[in-house]
N, C-alpha and C. Protein backbone atom coordinates (compact mmCIF):
# COMPACT_ATOMS: atom_id res chain seq x y z
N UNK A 1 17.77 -2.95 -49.46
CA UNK A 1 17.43 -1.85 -48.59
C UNK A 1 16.11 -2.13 -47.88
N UNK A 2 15.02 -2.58 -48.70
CA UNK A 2 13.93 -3.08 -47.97
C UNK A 2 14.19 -3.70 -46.82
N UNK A 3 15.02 -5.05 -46.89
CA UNK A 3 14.79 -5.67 -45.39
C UNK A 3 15.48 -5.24 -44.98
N UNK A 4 16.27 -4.49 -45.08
CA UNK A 4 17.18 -3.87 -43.90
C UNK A 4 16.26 -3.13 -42.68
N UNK A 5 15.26 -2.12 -43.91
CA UNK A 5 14.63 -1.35 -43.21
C UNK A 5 13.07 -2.33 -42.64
N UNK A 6 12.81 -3.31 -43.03
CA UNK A 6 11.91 -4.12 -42.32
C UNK A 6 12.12 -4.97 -41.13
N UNK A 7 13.34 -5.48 -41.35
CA UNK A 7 14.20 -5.67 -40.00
C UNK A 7 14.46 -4.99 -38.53
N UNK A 8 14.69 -3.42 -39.14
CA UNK A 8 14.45 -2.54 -38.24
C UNK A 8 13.73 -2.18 -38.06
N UNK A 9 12.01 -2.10 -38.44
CA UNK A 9 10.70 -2.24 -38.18
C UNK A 9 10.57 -3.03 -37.53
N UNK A 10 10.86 -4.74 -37.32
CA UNK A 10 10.40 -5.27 -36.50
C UNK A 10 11.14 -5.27 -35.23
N UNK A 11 12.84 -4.94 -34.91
CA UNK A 11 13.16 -4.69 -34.35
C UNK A 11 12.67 -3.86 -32.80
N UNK A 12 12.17 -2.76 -33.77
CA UNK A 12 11.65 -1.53 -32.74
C UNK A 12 10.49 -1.96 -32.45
N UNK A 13 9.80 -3.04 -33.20
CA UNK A 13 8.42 -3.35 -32.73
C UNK A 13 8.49 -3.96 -31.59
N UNK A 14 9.56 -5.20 -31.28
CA UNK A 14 9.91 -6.33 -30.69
C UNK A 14 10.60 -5.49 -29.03
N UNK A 15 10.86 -4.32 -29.75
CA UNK A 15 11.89 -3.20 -28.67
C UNK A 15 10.50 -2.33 -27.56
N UNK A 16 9.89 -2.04 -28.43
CA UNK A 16 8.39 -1.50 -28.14
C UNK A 16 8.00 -2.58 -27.05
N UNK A 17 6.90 -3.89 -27.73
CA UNK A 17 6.63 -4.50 -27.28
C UNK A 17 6.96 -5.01 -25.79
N UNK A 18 7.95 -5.23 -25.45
CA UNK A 18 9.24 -5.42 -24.45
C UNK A 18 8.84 -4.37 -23.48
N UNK A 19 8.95 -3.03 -23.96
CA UNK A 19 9.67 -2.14 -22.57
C UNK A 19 7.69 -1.90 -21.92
N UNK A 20 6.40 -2.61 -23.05
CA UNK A 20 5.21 -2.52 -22.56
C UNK A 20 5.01 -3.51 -21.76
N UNK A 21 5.49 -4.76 -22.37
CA UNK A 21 5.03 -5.96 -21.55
C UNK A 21 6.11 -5.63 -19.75
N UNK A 22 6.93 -4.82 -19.82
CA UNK A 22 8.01 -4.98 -18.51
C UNK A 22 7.15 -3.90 -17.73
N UNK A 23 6.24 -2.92 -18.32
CA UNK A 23 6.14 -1.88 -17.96
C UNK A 23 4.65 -2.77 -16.75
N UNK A 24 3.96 -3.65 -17.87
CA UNK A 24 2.87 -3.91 -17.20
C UNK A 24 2.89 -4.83 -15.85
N UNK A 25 3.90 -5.12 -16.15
CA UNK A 25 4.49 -6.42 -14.83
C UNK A 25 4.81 -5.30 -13.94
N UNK A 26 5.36 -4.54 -13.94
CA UNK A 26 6.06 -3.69 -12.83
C UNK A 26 4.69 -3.34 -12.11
N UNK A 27 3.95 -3.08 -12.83
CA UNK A 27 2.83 -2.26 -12.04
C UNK A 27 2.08 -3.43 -11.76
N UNK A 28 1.74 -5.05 -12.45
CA UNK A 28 0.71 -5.87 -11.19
C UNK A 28 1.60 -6.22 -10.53
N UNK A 29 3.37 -5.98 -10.24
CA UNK A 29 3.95 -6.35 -9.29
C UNK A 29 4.13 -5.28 -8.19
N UNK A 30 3.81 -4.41 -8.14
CA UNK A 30 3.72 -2.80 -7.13
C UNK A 30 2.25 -3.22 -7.07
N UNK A 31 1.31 -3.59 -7.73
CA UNK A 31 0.13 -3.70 -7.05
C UNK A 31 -0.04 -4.91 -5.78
N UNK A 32 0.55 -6.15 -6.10
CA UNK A 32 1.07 -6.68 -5.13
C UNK A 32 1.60 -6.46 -4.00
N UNK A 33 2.20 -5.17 -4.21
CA UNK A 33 3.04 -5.60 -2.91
C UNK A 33 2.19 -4.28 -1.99
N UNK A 34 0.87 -3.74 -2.64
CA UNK A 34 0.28 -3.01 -1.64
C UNK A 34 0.01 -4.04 -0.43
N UNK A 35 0.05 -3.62 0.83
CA UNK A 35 -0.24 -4.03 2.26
C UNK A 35 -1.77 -4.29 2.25
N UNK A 36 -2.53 -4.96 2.42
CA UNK A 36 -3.67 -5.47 2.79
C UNK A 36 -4.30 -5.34 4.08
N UNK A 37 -4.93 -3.99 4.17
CA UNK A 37 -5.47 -3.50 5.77
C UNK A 37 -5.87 -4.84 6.76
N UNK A 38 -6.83 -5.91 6.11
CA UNK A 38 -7.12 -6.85 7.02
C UNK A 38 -5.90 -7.60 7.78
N UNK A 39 -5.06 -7.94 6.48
CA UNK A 39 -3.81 -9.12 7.27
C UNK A 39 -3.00 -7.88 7.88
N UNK A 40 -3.06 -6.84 7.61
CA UNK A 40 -1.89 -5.98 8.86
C UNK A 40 -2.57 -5.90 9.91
N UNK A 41 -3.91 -5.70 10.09
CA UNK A 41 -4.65 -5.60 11.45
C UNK A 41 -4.65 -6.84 11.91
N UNK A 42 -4.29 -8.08 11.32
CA UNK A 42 -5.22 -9.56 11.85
C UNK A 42 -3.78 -9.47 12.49
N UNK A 43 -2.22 -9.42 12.04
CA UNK A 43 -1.12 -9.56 12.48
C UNK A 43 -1.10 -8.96 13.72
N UNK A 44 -1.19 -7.59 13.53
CA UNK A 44 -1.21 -6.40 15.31
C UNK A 44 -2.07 -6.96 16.01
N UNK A 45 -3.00 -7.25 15.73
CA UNK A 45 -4.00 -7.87 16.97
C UNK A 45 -3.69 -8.77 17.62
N UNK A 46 -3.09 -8.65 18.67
CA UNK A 46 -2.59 -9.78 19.28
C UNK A 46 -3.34 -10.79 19.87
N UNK A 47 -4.34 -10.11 20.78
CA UNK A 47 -5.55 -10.33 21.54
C UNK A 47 -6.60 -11.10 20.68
N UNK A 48 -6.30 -10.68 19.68
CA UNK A 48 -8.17 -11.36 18.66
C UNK A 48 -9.09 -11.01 19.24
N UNK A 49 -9.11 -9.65 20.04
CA UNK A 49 -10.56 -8.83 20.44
C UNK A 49 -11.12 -8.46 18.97
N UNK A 50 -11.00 -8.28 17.64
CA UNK A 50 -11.12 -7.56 17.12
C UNK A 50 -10.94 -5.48 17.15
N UNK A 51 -9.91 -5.58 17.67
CA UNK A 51 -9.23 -3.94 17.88
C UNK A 51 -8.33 -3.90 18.46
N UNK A 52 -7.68 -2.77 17.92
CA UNK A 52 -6.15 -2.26 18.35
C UNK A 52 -5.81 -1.87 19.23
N UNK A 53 -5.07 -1.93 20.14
CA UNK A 53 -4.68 -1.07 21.51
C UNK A 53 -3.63 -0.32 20.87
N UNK A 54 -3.47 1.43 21.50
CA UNK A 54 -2.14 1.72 20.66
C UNK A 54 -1.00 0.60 20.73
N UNK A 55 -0.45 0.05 22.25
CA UNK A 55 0.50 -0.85 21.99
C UNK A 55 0.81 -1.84 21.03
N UNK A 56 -0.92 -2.66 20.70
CA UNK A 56 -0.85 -3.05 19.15
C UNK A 56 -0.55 -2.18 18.08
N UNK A 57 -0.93 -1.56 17.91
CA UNK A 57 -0.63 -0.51 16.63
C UNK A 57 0.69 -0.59 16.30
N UNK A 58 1.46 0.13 18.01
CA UNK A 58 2.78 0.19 17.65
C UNK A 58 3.76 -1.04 17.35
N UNK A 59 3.04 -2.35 17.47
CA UNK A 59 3.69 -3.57 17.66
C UNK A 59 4.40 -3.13 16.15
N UNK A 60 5.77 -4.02 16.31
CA UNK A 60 6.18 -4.02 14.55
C UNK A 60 6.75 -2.87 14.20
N UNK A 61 6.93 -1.28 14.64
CA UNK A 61 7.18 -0.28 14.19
C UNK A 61 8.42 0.25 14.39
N UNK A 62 9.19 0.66 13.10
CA UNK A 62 10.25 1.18 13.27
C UNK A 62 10.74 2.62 14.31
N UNK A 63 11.67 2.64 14.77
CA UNK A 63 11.58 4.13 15.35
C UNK A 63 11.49 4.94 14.92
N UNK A 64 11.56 5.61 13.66
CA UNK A 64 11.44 6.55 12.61
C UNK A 64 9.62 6.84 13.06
N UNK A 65 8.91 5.45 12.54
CA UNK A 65 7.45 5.41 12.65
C UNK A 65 6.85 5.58 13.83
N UNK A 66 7.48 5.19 15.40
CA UNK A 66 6.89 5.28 16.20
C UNK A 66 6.57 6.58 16.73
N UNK A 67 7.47 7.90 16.43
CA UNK A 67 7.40 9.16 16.22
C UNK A 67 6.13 9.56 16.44
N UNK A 68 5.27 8.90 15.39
CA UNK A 68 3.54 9.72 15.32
C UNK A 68 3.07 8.85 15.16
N UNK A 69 2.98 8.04 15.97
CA UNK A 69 2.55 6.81 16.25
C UNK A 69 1.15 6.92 16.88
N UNK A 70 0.96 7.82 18.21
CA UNK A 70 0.00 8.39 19.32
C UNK A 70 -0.93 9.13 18.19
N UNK A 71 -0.39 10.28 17.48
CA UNK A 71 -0.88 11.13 16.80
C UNK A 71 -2.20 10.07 15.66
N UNK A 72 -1.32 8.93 14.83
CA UNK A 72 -2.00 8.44 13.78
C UNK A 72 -2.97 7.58 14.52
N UNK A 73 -2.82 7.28 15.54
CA UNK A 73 -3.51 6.26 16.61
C UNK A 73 -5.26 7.07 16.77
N UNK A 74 -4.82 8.26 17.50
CA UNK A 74 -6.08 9.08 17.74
C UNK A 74 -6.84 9.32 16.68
N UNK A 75 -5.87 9.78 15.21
CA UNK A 75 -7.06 10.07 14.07
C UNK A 75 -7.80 8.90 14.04
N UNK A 76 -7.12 7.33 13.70
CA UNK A 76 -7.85 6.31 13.42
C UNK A 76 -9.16 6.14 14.53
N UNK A 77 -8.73 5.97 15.49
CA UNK A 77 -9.86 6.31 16.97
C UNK A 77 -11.23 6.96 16.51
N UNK A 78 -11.70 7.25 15.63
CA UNK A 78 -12.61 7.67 15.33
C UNK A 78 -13.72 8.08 16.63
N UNK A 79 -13.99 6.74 17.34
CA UNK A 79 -15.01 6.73 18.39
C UNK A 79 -14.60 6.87 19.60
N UNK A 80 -13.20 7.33 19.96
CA UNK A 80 -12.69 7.61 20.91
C UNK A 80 -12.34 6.59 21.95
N UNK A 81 -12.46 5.43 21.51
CA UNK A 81 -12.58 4.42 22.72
C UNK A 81 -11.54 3.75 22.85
N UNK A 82 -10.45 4.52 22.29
CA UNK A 82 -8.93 3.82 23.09
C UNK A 82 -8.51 2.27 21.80
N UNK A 83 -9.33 2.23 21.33
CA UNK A 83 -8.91 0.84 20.32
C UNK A 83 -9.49 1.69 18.82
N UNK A 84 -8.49 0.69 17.74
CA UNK A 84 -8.66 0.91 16.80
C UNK A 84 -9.98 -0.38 16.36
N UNK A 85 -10.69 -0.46 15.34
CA UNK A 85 -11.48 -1.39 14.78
C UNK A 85 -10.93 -1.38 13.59
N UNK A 86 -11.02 -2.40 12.63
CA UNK A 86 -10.37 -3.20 11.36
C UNK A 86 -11.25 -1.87 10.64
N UNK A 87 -12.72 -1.38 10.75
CA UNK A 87 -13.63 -0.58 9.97
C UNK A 87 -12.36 0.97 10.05
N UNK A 88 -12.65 0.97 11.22
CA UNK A 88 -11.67 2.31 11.52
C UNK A 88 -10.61 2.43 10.62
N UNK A 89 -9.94 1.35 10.99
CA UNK A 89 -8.35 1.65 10.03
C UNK A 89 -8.46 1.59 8.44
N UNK A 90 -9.80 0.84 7.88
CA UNK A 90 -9.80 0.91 6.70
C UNK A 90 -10.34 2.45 6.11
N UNK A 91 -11.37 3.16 7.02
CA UNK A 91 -11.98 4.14 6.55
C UNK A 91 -10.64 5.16 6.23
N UNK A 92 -9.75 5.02 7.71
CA UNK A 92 -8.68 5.95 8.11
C UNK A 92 -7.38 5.63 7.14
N UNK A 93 -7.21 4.45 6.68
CA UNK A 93 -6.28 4.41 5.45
C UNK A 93 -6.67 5.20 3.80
N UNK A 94 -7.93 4.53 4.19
CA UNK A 94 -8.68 5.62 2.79
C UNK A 94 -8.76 6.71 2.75
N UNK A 95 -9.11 7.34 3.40
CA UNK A 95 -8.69 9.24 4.17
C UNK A 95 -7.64 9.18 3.68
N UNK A 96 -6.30 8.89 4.45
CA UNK A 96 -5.29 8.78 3.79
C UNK A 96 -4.55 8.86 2.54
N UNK A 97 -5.46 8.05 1.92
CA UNK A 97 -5.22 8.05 0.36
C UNK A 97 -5.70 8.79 -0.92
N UNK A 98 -7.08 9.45 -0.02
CA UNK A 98 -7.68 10.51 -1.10
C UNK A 98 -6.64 11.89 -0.34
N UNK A 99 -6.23 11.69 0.65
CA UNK A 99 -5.57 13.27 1.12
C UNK A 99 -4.37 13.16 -0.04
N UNK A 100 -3.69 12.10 0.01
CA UNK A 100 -2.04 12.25 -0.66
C UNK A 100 -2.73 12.16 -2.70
N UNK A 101 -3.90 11.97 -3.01
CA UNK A 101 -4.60 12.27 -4.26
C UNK A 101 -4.72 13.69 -4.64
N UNK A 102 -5.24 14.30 -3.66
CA UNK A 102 -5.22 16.00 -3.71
C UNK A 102 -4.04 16.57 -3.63
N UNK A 103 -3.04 16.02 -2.83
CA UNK A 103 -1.60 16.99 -2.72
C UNK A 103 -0.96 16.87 -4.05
């Protein structure tokens, strides 16, 4: 009876172990696959002015996305000057991310 029941101790340990080690991969593999503000801006920039024209912005965008496209364009705009800056879009992604923290 002992090893039966030590067997199935290590079992569930080995069962345990498993669904932690899969659990931790999932998440540095979703951390991965976050988007990297610099290489999405270095990609849209077509120009290598360092900044976005909306037409850059919209480069790449599905029609679903191009929707509020103008709209997300202006928030990032911070300084009003018709281009996005790499600073801009990072401040304006971070906004972003503490807003969807509070909801």
């Amino acid at each position: 009876m002992r090893i039966v029941t030590t067997c199935l101790l290590v079992a569930f340990t080995c069962l345990a172990l498993s669904v932690s080690v899969s659990s931790v991969a999932k998440a540095e593999e979703k951390a991965k696959k976050k988007p990297d503000p610099a290489k999405m801006f270095e990609k849209k920039d077509a120009d290598g002015d360092g900044a976005l024209t909306l037409d850059e912005f919209k480069k790449g965008m599905k029609e679903k996305q191009l929707e509020g496209a103008e709209k997300r364009f202006k928030r990032l705009d911070k300084d009003g000057d018709g281009k996005v800056t790499l600073e801009e879009m990072k401040a304006g992604l971070a906004a972003m991310g503490q807003k969807k923290k509070k909801e």
